[in-house]
Protein backbone atom coordinates (compact mmCIF):
# COMPACT_ATOMS: atom_id res chain seq x y z
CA UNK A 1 -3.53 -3.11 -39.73
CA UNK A 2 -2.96 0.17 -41.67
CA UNK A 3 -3.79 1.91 -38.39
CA UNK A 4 -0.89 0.25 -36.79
CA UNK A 5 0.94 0.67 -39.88
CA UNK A 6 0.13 4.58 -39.49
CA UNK A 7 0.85 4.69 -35.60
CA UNK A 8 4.39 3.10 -36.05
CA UNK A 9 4.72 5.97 -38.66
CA UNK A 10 4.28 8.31 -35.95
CA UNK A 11 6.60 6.78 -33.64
CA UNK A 12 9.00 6.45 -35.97
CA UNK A 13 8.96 10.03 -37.54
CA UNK A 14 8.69 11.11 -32.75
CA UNK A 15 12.04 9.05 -32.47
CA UNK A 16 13.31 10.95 -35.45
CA UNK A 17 12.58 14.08 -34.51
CA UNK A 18 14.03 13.57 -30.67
CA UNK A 19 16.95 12.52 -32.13
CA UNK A 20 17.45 15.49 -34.99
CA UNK A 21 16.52 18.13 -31.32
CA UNK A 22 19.20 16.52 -29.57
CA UNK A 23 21.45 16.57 -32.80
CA UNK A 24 20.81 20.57 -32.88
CA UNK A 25 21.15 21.66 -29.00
CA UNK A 26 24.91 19.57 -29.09
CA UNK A 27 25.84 21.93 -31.91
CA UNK A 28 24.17 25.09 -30.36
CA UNK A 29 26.21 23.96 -26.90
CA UNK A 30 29.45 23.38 -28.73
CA UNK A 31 28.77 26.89 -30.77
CA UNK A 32 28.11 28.45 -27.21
CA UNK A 33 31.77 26.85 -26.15
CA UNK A 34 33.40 28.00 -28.32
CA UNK A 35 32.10 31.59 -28.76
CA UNK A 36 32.89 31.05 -24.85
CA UNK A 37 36.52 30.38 -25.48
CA UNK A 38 36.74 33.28 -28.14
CA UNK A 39 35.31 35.81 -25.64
CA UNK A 40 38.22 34.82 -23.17
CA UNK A 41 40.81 34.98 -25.82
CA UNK A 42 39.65 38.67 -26.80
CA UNK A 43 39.37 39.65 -23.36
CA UNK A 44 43.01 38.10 -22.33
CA UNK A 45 44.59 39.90 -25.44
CA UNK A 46 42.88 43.38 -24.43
CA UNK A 47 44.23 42.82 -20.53
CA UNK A 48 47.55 42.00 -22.29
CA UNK A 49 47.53 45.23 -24.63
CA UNK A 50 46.30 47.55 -21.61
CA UNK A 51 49.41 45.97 -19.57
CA UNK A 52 51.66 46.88 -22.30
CA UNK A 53 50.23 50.88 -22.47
CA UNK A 54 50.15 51.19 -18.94
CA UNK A 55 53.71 49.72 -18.28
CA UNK A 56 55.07 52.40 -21.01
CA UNK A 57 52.75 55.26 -20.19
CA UNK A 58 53.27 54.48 -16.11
């Protein structure tokens, strides 16, 4: 009994864990998103500004 006790333990504390990994790559996949969509604001806003200068140097 206490070894079946114990093995559940383990299960339990496997499921756990699964979930807690799956818990952390969502939020290091959303963090990736939106450091994604940050990078292609910057880069929009420096093709902007480099429109302006070259329309007023050009």
């Amino acid at each position: 009994m206490t070894i079946g006790i114990a093995i559940g333990g383990l299960g339990i504390l496997a499921a756990l864990g699964a979930l807690i990994g799956r818990a952390l790559d969502r939020r290091a996949q959303e963090d990736a998103w939106r450091r994604i969509a940050a990078a292609r604001r910057a880069n929009a806003e420096r093709a902007r500004l480099l429109d302006e200068l070259e329309g007023t140097t050009g």
